[in-house]
Protein backbone atom coordinates (compact mmCIF):
# COMPACT_ATOMS: atom_id res chain seq x y z
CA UNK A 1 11.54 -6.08 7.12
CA UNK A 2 10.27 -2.25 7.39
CA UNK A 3 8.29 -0.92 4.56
CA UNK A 4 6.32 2.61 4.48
CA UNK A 5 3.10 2.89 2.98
CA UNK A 6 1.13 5.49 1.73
CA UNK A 7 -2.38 5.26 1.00
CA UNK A 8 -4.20 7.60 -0.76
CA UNK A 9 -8.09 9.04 -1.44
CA UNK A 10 -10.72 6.93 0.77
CA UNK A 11 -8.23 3.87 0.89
CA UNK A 12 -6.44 6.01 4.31
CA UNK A 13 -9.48 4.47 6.05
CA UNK A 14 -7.54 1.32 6.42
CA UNK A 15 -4.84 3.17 8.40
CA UNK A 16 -4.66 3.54 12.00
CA UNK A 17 -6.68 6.69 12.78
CA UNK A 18 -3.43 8.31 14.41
CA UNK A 19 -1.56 8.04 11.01
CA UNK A 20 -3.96 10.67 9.51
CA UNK A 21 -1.33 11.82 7.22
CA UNK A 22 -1.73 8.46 4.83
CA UNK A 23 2.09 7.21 5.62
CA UNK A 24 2.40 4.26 8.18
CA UNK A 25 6.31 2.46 8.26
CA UNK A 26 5.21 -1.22 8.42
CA UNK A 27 7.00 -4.10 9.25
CA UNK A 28 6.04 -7.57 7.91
CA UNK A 29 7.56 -11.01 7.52
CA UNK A 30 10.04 -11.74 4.72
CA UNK A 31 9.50 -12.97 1.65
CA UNK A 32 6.79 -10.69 1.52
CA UNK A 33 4.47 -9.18 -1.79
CA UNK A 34 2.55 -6.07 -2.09
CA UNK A 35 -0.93 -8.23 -1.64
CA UNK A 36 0.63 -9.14 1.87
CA UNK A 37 1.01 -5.66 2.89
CA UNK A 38 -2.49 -4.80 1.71
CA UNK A 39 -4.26 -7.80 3.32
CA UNK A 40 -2.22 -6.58 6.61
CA UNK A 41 -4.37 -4.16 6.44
CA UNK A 42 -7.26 -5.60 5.92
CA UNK A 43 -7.17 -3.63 2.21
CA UNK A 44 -9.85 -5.20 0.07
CA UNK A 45 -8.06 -6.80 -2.70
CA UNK A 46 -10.84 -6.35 -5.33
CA UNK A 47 -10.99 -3.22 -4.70
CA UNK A 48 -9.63 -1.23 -7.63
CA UNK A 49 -6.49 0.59 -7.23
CA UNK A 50 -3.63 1.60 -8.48
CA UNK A 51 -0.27 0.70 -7.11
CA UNK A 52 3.20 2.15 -7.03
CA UNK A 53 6.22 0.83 -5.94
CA UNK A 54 8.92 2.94 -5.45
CA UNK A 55 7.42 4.93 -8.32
CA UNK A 56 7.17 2.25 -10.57
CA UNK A 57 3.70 0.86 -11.13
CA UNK A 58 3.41 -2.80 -9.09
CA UNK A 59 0.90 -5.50 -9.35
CA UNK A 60 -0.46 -7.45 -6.25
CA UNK A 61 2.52 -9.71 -7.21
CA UNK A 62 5.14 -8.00 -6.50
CA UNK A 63 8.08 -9.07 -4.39
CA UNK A 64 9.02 -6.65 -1.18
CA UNK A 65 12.55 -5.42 -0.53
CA UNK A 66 13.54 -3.62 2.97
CA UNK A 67 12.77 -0.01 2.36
CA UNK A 68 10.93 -0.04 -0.43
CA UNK A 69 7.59 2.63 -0.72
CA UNK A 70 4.63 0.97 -1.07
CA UNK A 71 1.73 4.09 -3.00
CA UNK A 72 -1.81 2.79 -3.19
CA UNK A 73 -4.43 4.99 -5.22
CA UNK A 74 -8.08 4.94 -5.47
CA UNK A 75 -9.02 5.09 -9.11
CA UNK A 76 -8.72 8.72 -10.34
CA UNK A 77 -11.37 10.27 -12.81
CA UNK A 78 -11.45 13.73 -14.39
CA UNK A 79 -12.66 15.27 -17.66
């Protein structure tokens, strides 16, 4: 199945360095969970983050659908 992920902050690193823009379409083996993706790209799982699927916040856990948006955040901090 295709998937597109976005990653966000210093977690773009992981990308390929011509998908500058954060957003890579992805295509990975079914059944498939958001950890999958991540470890695909060699993502640091204990690395905290904050994750988003199809705007609805995800765990590690979650189950993959064709199409679906995969968001990964860094965590945020203000004041």
């Amino acid at each position: 199945m295709i998937i597109e992920v976005r990653l966000f902050g210093h977690l773009r690193r992981y990308l390929p360095k011509e998908k500058g823009n954060g957003t890579l379409k992805l295509e990975i083996e079914t059944p498939a969970q958001v950890a999958d993706v991540l470890e695909k790209l060699n993502v640091t799982l204990e690395e905290p983050m904050l994750i988003l699927v199809n705007g609805v916040h995800a765990t590690l856990e979650k189950e993959l659908s064709p199409g679906d948006v995969v968001s990964v955040f860094p965590p945020l901090g203000g004041g």
